[in-house]
PDB file of N, CA and C in Angstrom:
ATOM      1  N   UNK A   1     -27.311   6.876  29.447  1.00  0.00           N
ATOM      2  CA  UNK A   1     -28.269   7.162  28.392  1.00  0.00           C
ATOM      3  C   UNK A   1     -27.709   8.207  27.423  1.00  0.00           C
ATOM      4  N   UNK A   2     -26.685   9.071  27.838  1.00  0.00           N
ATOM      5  CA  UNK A   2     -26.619  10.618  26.915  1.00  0.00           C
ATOM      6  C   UNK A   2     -25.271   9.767  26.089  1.00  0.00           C
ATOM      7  N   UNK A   3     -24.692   8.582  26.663  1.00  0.00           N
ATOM      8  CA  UNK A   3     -23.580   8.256  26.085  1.00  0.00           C
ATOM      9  C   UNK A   3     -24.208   7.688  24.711  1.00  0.00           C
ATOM     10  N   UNK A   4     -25.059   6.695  25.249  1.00  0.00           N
ATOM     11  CA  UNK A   4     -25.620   6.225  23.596  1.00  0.00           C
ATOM     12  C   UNK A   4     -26.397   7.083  22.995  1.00  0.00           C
ATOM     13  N   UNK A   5     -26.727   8.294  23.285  1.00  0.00           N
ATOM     14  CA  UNK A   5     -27.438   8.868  22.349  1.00  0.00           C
ATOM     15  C   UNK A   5     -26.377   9.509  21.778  1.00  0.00           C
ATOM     16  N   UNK A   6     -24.807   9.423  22.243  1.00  0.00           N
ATOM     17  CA  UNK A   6     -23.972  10.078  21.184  1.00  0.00           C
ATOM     18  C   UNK A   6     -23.457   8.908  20.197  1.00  0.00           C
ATOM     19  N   UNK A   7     -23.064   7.936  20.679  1.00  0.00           N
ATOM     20  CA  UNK A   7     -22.954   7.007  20.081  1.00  0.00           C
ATOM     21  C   UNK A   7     -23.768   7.118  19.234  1.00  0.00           C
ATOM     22  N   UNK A   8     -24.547   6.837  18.737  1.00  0.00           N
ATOM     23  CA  UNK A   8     -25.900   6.570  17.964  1.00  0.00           C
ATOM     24  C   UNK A   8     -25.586   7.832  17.132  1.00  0.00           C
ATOM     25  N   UNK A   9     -25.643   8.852  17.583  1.00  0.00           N
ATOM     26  CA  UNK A   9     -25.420  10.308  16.462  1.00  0.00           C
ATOM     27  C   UNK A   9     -23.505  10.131  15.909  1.00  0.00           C
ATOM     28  N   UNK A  10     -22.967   9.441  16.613  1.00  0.00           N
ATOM     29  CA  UNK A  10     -21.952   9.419  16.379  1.00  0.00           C
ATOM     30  C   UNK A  10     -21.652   8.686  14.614  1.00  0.00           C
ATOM     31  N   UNK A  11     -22.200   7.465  14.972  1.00  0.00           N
ATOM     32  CA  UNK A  11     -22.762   6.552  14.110  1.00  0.00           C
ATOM     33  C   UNK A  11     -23.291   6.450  12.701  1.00  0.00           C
ATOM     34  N   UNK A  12     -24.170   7.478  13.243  1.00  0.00           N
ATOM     35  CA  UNK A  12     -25.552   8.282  11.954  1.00  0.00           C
ATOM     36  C   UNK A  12     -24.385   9.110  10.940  1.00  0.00           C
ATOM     37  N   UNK A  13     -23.799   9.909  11.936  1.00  0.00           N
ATOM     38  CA  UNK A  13     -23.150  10.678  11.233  1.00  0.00           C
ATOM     39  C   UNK A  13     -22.114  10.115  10.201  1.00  0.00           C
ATOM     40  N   UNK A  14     -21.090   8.864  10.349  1.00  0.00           N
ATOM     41  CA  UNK A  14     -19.979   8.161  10.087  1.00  0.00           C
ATOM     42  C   UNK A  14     -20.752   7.758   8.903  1.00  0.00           C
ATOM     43  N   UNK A  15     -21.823   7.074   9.143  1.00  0.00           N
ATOM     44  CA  UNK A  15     -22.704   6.328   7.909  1.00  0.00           C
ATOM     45  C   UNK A  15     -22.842   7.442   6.823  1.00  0.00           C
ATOM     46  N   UNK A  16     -23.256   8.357   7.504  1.00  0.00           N
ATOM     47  CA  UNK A  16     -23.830   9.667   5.739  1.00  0.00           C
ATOM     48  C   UNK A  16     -22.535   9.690   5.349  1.00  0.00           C
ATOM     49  N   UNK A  17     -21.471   9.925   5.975  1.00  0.00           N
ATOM     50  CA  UNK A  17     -20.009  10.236   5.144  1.00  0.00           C
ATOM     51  C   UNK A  17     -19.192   9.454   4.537  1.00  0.00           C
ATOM     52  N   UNK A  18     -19.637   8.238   5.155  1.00  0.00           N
ATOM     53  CA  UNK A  18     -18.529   6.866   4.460  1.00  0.00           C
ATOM     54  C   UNK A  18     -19.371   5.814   3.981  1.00  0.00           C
ATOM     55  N   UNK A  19     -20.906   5.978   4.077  1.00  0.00           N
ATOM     56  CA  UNK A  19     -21.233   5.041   3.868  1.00  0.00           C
ATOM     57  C   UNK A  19     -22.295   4.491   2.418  1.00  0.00           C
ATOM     58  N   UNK A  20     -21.970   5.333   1.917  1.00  0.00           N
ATOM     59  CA  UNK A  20     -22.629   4.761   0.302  1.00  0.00           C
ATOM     60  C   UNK A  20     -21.426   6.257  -0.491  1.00  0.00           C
ATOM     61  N   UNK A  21     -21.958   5.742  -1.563  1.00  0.00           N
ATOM     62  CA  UNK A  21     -21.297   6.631  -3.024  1.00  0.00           C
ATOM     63  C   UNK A  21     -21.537   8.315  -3.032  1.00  0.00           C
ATOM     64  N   UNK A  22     -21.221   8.994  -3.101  1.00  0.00           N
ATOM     65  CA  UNK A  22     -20.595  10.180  -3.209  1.00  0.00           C
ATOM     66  C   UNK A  22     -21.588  10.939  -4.412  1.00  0.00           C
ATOM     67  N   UNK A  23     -22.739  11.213  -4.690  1.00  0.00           N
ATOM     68  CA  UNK A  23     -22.916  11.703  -5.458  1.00  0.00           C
ATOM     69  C   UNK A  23     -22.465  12.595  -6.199  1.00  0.00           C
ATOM     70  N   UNK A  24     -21.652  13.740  -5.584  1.00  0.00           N
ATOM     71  CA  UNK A  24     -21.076  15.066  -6.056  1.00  0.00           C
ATOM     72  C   UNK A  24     -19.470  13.950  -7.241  1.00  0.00           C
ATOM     73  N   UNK A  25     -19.527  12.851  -6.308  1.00  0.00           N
ATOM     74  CA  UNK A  25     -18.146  12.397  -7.296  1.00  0.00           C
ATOM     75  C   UNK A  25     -18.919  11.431  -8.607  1.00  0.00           C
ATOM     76  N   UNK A  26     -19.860  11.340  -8.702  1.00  0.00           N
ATOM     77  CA  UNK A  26     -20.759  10.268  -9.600  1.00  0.00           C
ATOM     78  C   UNK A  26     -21.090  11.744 -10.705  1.00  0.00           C
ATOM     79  N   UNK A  27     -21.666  12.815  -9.885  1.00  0.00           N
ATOM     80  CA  UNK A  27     -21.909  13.955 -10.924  1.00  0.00           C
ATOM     81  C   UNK A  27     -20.822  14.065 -11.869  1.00  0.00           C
ATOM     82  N   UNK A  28     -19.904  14.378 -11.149  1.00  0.00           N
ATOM     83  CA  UNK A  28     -18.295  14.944 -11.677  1.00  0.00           C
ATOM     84  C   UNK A  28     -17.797  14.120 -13.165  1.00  0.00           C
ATOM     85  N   UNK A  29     -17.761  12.541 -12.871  1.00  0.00           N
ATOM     86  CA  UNK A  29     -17.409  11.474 -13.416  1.00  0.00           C
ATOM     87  C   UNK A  29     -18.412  11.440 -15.183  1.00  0.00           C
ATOM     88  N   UNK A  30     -20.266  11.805 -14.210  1.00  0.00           N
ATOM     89  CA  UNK A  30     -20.761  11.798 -15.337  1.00  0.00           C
ATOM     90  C   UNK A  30     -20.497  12.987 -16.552  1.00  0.00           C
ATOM     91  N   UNK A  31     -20.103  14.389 -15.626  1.00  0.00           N
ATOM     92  CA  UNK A  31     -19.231  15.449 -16.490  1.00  0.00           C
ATOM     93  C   UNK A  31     -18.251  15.065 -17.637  1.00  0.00           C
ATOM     94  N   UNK A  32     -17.877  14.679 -16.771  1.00  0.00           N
ATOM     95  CA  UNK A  32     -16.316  13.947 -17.666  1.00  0.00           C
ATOM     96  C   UNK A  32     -16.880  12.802 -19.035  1.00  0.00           C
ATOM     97  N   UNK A  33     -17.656  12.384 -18.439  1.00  0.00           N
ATOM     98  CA  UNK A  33     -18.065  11.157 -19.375  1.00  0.00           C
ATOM     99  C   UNK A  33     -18.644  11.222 -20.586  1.00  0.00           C
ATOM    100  N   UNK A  34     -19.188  12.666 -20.177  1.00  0.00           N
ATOM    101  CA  UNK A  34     -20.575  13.434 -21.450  1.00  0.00           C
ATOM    102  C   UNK A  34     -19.203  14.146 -22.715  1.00  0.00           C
ATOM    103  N   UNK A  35     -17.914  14.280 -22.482  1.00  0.00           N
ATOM    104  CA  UNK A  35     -17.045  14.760 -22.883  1.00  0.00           C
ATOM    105  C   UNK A  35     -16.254  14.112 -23.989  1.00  0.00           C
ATOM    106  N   UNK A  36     -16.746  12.478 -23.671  1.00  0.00           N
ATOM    107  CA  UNK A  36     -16.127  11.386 -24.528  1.00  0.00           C
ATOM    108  C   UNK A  36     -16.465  11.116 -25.689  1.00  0.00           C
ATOM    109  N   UNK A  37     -15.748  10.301 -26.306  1.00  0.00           N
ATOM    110  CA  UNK A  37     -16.234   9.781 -28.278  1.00  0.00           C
ATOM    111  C   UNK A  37     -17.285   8.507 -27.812  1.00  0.00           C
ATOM    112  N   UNK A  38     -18.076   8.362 -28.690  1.00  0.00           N
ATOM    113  CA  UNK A  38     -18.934   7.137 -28.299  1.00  0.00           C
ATOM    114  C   UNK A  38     -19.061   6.045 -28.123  1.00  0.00           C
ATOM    115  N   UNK A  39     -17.623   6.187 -28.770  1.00  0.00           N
ATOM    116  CA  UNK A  39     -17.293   4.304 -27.884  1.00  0.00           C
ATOM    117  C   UNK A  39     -17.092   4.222 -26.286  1.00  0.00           C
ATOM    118  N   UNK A  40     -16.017   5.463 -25.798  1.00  0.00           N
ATOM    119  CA  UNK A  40     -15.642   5.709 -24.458  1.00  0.00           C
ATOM    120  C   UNK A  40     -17.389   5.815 -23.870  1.00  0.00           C
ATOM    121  N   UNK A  41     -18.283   6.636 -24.171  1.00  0.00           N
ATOM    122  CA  UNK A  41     -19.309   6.905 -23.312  1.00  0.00           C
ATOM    123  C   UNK A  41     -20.330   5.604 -23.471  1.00  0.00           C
ATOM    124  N   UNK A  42     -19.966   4.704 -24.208  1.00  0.00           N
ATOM    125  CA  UNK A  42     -20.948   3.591 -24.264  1.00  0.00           C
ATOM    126  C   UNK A  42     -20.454   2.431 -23.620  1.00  0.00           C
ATOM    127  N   UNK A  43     -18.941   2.200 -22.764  1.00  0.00           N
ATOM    128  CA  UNK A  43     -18.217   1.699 -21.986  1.00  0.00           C
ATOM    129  C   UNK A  43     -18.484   2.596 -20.855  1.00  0.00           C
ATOM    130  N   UNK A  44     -18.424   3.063 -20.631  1.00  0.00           N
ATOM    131  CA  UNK A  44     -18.333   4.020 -19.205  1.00  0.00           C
ATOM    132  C   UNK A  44     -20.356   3.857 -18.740  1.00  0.00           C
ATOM    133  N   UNK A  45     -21.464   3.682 -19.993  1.00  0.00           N
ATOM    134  CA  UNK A  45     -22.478   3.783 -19.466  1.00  0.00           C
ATOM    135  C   UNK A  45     -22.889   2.144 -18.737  1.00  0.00           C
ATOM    136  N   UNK A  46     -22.314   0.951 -19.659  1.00  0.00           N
ATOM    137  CA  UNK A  46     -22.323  -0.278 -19.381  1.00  0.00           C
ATOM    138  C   UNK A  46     -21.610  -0.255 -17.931  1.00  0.00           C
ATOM    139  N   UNK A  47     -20.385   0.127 -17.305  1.00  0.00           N
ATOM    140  CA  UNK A  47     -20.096   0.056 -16.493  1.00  0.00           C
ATOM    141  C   UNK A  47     -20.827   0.926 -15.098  1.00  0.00           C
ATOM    142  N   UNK A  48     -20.803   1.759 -14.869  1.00  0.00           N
ATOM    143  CA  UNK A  48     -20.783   2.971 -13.803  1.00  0.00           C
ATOM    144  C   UNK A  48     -21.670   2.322 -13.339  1.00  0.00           C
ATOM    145  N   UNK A  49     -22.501   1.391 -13.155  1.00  0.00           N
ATOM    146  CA  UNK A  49     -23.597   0.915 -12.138  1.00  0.00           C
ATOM    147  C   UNK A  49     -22.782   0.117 -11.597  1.00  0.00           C
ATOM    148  N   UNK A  50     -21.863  -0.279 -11.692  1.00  0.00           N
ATOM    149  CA  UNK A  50     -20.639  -1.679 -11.110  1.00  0.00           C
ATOM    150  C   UNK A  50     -19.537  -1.279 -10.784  1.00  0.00           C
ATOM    151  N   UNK A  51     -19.507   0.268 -10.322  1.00  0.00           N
ATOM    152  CA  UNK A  51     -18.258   0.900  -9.846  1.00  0.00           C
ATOM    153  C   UNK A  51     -18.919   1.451  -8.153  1.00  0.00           C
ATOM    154  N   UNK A  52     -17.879   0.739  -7.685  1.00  0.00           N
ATOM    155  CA  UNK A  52     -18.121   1.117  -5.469  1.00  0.00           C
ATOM    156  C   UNK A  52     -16.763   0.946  -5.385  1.00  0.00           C
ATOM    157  N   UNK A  53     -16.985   1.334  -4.332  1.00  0.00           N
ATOM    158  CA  UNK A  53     -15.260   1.061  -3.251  1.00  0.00           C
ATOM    159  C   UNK A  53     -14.988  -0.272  -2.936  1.00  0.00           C
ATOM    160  N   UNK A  54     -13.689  -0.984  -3.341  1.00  0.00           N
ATOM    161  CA  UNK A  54     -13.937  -2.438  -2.858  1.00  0.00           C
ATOM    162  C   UNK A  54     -13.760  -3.316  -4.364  1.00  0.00           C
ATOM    163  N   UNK A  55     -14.445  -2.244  -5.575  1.00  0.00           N
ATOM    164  CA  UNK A  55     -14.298  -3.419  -7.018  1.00  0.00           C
ATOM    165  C   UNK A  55     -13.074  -3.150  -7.424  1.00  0.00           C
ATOM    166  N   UNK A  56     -12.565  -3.992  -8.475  1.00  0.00           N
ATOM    167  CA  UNK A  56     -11.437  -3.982  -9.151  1.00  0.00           C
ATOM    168  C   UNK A  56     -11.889  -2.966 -10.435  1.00  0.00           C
ATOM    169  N   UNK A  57     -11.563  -1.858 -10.432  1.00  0.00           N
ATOM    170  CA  UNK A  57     -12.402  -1.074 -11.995  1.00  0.00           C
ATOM    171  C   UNK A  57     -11.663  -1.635 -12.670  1.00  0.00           C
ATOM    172  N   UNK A  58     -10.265  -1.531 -12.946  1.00  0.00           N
ATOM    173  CA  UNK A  58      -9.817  -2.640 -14.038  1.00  0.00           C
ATOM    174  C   UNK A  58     -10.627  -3.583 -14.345  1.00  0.00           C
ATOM    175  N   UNK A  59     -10.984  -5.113 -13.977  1.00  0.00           N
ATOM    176  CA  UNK A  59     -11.389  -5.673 -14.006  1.00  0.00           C
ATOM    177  C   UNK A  59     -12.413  -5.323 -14.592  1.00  0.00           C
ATOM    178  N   UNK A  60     -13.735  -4.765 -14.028  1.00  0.00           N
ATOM    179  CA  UNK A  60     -15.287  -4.473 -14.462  1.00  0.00           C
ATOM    180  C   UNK A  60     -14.959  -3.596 -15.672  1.00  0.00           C
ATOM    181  N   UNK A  61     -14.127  -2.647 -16.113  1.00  0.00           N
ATOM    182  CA  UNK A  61     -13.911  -1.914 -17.114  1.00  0.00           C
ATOM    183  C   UNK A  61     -13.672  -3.326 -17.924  1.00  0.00           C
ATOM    184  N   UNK A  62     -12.930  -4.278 -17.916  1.00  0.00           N
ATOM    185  CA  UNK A  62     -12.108  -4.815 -18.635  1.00  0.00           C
ATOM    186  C   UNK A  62     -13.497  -5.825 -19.371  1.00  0.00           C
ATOM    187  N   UNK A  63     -14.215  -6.197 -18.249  1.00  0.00           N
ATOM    188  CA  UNK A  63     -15.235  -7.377 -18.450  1.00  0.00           C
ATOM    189  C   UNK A  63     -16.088  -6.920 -19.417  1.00  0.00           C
ATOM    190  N   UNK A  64     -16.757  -5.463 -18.727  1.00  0.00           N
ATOM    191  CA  UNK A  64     -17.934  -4.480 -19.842  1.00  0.00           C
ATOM    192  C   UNK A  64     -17.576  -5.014 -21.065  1.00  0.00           C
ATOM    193  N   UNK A  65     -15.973  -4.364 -21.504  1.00  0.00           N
ATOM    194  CA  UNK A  65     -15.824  -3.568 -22.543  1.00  0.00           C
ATOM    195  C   UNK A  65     -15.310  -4.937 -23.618  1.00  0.00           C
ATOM    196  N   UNK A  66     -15.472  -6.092 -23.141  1.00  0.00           N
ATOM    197  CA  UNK A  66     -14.918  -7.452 -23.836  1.00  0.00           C
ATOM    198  C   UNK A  66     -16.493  -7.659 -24.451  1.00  0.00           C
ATOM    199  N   UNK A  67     -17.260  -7.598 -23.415  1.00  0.00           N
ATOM    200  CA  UNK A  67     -18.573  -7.946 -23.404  1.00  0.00           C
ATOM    201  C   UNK A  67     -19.470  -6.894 -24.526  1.00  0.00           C
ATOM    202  N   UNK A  68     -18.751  -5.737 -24.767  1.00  0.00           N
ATOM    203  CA  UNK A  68     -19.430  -4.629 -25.571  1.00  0.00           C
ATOM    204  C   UNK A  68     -18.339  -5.875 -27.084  1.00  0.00           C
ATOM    205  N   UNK A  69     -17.439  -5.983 -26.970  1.00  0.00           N
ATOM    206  CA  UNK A  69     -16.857  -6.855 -28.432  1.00  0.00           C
ATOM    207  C   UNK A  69     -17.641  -7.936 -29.041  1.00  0.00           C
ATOM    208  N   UNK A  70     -17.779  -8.604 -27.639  1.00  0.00           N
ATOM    209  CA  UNK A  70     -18.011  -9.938 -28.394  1.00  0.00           C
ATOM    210  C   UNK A  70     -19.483  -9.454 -29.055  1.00  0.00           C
ATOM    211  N   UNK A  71     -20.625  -8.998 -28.153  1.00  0.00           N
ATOM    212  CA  UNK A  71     -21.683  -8.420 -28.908  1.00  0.00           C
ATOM    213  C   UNK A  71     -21.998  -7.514 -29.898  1.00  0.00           C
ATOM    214  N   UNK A  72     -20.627  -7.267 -30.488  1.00  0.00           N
ATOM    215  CA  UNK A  72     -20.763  -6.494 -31.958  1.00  0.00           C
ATOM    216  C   UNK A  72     -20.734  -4.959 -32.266  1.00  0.00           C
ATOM    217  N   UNK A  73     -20.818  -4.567 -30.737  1.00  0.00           N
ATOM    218  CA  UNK A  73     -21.036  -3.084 -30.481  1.00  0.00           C
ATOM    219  C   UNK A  73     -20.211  -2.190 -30.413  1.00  0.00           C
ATOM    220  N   UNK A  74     -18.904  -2.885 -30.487  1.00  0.00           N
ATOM    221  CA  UNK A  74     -17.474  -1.935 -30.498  1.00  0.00           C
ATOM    222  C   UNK A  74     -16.699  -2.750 -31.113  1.00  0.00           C
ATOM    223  N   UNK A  75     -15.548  -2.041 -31.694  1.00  0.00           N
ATOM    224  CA  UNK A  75     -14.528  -3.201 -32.387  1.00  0.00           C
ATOM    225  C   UNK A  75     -13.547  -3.634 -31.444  1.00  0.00           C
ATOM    226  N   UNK A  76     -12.827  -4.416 -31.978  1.00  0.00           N
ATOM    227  CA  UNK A  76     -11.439  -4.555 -30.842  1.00  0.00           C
ATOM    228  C   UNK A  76     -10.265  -3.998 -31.103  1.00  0.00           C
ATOM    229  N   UNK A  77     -10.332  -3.130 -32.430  1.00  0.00           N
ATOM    230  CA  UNK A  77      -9.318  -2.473 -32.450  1.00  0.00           C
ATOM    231  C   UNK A  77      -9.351  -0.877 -31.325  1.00  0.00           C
ATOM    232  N   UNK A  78     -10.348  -1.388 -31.485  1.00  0.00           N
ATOM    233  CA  UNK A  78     -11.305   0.389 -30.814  1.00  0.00           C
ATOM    234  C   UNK A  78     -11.247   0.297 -29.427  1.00  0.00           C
ATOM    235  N   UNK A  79     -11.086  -0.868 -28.907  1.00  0.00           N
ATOM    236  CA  UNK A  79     -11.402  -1.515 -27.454  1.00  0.00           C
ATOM    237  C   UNK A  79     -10.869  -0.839 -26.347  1.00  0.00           C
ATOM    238  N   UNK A  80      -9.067  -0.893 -26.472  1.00  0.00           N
ATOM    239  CA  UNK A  80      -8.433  -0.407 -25.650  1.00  0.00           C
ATOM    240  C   UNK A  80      -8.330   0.957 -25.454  1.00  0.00           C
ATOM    241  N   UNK A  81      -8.109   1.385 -26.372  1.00  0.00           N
ATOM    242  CA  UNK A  81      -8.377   3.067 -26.023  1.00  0.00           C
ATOM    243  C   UNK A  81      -9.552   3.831 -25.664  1.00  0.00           C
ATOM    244  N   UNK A  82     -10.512   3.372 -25.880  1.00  0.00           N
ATOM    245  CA  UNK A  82     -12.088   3.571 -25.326  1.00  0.00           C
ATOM    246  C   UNK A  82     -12.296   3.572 -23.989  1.00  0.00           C
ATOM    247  N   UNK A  83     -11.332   2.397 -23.803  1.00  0.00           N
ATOM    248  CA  UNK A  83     -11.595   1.776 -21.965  1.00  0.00           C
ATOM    249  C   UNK A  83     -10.976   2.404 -21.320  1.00  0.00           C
ATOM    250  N   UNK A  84      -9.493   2.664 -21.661  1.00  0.00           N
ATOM    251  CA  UNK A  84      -9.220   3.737 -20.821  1.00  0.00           C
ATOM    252  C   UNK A  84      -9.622   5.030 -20.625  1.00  0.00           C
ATOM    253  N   UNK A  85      -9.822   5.514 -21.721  1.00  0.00           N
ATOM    254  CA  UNK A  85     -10.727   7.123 -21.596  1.00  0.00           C
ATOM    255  C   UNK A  85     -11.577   6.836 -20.857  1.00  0.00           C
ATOM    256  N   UNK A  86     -12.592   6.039 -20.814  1.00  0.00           N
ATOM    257  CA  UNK A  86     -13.467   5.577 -19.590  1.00  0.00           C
ATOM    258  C   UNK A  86     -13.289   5.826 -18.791  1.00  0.00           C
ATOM    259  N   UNK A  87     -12.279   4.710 -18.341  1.00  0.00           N
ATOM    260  CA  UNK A  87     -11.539   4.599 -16.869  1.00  0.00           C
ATOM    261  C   UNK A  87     -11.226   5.626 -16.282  1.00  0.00           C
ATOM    262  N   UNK A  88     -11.213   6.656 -17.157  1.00  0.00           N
ATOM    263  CA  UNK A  88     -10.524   7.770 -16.582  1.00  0.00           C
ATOM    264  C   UNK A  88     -12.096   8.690 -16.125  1.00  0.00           C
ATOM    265  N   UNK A  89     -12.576   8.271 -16.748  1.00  0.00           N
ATOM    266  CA  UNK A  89     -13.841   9.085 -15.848  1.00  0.00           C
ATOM    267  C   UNK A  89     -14.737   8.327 -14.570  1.00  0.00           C
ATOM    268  N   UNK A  90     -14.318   7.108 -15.075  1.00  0.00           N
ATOM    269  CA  UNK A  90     -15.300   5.980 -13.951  1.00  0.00           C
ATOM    270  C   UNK A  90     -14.776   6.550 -12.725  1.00  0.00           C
ATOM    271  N   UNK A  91     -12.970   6.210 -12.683  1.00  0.00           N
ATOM    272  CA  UNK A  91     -11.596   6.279 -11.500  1.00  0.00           C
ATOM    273  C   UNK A  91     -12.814   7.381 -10.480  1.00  0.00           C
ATOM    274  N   UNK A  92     -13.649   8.704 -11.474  1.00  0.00           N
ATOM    275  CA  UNK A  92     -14.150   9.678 -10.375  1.00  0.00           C
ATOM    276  C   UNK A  92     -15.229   9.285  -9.594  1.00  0.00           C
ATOM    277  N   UNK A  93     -15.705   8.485  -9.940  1.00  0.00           N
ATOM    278  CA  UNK A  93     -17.235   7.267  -8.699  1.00  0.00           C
ATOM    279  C   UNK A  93     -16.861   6.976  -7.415  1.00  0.00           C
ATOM    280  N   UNK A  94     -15.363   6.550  -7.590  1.00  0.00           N
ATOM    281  CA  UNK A  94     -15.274   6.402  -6.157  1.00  0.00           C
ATOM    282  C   UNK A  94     -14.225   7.597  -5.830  1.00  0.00           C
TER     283      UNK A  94
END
C-alpha cells in the first residue's frame, strides 16, 4: 500500500513538472513579444496558441504568417523578417 501511495505522489509530481506548458516560459516569451514592431507581434499573437513541445514552430510560424499574407494583413515583403523576430520570442513557450 505505502509503495503505491509513492508511486502515485511520484507520478503527481512528474505530471506538474513535465506535463503541460511552463507558464514562467509563456510569461518570458510574452516579454519579449511586447518588445516587437507590429508586424512581428501580430505573427507571434496568431501563433503562440499553437506552440507545445512536439510542434514544428517553423512550420506553424511559417503557416500563421503565409496565412497573415494571403489575408491582406502583412505584406510579403515584410513576411520574412517579422517571422523570425517572432520566432525568436515564440522559441521561449517551450
Amino acid at each position: 500500500m505505502n509503495r503505491i501511495i509513492k508511486s502515485i505522489a511520484l507520478a503527481a509530481i512528474a505530471a506538474g513538472l513535465f506535463g503541460g506548458p511552463s507558464h514562467a516560459s509563456r510569461a518570458a516569451a510574452d516579454a519579449c513579444a511586447a518588445k516587437l514592431p507590429a508586424n512581428s507581434q501580430m505573427i507571434y499573437a496568431a501563433t503562440v496558441a499553437d506552440v507545445a513541445p512536439g510542434v514544428d514552430l517553423q512550420d506553424v510560424v511559417r503557416s500563421r504568417t503565409r496565412s497573415l499574407v494571403i489575408g491582406g494583413k502583412l505584406s510579403r515583403g515584410e513576411a520574412q523578417a517579422a517571422a523570425e523576430a517572432a520566432g525568436a520570442c515564440l522559441k521561449q513557450v517551450l
